[in-house]
C-alpha atoms as a PDB file:
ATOM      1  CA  UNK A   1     108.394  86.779 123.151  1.00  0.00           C
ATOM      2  CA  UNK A   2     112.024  87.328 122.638  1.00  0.00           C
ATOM      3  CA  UNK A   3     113.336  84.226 123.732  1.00  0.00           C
ATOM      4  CA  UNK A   4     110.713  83.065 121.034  1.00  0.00           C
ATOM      5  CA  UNK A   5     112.178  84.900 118.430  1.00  0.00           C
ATOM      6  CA  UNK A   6     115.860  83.803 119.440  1.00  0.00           C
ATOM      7  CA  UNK A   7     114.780  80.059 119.734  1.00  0.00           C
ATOM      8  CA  UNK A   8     113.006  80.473 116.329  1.00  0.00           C
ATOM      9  CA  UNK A   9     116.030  81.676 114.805  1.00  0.00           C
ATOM     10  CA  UNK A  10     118.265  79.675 116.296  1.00  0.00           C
ATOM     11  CA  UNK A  11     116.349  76.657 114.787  1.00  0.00           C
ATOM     12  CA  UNK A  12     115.977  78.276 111.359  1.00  0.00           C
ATOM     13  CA  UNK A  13     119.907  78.656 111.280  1.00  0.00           C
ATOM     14  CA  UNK A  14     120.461  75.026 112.611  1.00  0.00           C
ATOM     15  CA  UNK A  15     118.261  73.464 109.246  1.00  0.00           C
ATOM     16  CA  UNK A  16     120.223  75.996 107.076  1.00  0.00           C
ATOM     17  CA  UNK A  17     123.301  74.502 108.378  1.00  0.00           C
ATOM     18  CA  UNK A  18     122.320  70.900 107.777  1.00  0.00           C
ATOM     19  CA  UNK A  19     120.737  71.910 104.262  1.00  0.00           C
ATOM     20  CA  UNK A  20     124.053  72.737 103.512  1.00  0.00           C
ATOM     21  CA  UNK A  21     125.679  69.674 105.363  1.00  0.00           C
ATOM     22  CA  UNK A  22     123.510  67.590 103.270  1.00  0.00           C
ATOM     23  CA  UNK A  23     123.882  68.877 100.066  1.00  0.00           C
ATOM     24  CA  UNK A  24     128.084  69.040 100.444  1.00  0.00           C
ATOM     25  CA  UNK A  25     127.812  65.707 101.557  1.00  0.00           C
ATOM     26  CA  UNK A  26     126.133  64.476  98.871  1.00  0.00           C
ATOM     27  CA  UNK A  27     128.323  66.764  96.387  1.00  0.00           C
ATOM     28  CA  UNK A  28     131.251  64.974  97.365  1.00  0.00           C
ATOM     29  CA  UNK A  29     129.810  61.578  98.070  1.00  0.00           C
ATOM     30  CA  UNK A  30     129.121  61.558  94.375  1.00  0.00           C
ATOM     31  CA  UNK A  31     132.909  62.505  93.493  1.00  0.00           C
ATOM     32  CA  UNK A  32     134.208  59.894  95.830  1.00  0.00           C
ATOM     33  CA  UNK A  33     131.595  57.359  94.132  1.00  0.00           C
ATOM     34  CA  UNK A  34     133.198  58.239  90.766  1.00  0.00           C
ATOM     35  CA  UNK A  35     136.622  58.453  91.835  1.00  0.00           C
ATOM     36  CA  UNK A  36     136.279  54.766  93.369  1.00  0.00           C
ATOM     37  CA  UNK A  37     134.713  53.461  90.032  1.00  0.00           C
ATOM     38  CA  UNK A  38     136.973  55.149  88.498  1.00  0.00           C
ATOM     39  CA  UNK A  39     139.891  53.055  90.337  1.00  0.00           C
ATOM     40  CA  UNK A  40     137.856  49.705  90.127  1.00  0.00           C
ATOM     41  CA  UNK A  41     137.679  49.937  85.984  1.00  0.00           C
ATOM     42  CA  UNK A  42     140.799  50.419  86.168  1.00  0.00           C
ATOM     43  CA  UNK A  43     141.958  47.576  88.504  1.00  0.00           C
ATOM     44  CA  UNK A  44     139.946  45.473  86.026  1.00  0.00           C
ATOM     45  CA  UNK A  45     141.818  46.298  83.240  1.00  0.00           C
ATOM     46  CA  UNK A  46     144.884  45.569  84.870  1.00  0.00           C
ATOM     47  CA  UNK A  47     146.385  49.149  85.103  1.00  0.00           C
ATOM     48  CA  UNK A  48     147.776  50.364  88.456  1.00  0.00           C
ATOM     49  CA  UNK A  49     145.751  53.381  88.412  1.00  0.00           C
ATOM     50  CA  UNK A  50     145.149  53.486  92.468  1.00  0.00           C
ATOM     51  CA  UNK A  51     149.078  55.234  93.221  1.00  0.00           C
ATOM     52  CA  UNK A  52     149.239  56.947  96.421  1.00  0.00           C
ATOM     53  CA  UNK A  53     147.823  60.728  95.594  1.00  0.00           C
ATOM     54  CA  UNK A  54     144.835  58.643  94.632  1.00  0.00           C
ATOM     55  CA  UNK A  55     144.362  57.067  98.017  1.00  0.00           C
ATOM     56  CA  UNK A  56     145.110  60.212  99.451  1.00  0.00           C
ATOM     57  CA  UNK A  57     142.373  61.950  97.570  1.00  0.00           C
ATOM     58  CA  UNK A  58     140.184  58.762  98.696  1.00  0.00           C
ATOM     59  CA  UNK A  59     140.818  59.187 102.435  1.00  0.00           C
ATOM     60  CA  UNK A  60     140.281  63.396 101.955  1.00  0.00           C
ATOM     61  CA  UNK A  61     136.977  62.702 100.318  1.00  0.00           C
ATOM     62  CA  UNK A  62     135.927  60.302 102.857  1.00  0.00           C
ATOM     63  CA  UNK A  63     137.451  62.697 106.019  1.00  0.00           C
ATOM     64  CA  UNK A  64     135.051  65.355 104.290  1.00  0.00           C
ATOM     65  CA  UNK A  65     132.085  63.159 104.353  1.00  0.00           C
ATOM     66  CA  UNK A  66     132.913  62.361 107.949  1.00  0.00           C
ATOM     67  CA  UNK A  67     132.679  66.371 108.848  1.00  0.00           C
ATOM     68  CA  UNK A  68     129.981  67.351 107.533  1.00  0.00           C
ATOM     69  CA  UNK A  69     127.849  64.362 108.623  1.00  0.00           C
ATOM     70  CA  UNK A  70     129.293  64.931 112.082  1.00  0.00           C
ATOM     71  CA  UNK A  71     128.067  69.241 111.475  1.00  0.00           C
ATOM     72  CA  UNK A  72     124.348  67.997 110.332  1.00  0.00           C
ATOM     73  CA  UNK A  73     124.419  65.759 113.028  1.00  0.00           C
ATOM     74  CA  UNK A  74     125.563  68.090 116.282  1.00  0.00           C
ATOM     75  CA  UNK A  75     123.095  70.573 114.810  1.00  0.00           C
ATOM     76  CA  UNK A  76     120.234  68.534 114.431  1.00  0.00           C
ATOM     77  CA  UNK A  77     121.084  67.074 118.363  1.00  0.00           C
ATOM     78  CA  UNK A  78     120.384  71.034 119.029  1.00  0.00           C
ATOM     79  CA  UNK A  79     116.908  71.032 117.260  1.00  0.00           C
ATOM     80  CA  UNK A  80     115.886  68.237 119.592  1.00  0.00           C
ATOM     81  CA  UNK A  81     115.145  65.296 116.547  1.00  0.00           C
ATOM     82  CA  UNK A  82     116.344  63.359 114.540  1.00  0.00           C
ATOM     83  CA  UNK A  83     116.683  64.207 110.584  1.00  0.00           C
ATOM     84  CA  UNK A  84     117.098  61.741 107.462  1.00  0.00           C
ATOM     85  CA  UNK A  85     120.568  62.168 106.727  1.00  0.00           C
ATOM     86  CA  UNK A  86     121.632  61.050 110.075  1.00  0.00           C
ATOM     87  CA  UNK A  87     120.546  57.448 109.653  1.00  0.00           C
ATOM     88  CA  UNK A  88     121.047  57.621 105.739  1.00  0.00           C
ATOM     89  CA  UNK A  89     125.052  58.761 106.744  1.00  0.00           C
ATOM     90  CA  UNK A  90     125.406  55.934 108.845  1.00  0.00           C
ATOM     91  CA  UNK A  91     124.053  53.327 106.365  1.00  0.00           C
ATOM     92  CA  UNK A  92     126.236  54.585 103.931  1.00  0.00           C
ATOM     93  CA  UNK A  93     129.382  54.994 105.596  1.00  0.00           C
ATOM     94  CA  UNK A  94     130.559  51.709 104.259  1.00  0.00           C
ATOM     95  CA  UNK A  95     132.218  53.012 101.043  1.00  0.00           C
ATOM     96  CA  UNK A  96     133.017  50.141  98.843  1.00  0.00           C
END
């Protein structure tokens, strides 16, 4: 009954950690959404809004989604199926 009660735990830990995978990831999905609209409007309107810090922030953002799809995904390889996000991540890995 022990091993049980570890394995039980063990999987309620694993779906805490990819609850939290999932909602960073789409936390800072939504800030690199607005950050590239944010650069598009403004290549429209003929600024030169995209300098480097901006890429930077663009590649950071994109490094973080990376991660923490990569965390939901080793965890969820632990639980033994597979989980939304996983194919949802790799759908929407194409950022603009």
């Amino acid at each position: 009954i022990d091993m049980d009660a570890n394995a039980g735990q063990k999987d309620e830990t694993l779906r805490k950690i990819i609850d939290m995978c999932e909602e960073k990831y789409r936390y800072y999905r939504q800030i690199l959404d607005d950050l590239v609209d944010e650069v598009l409007d403004s290549e429209e309107e003929g600024d030169d809004f995209c300098v480097p810090s901006e890429e930077r922030r663009i590649i950071f953002l994109r490094g973080k989604l990376q991660a923490f799809a990569e965390c939901a995904a080793e965890c969820d390889k632990m639980l033994g199926h597979s989980d939304s996000m996983l194919s949802e991540v790799s759908q929407s890995e194409d950022v603009r």
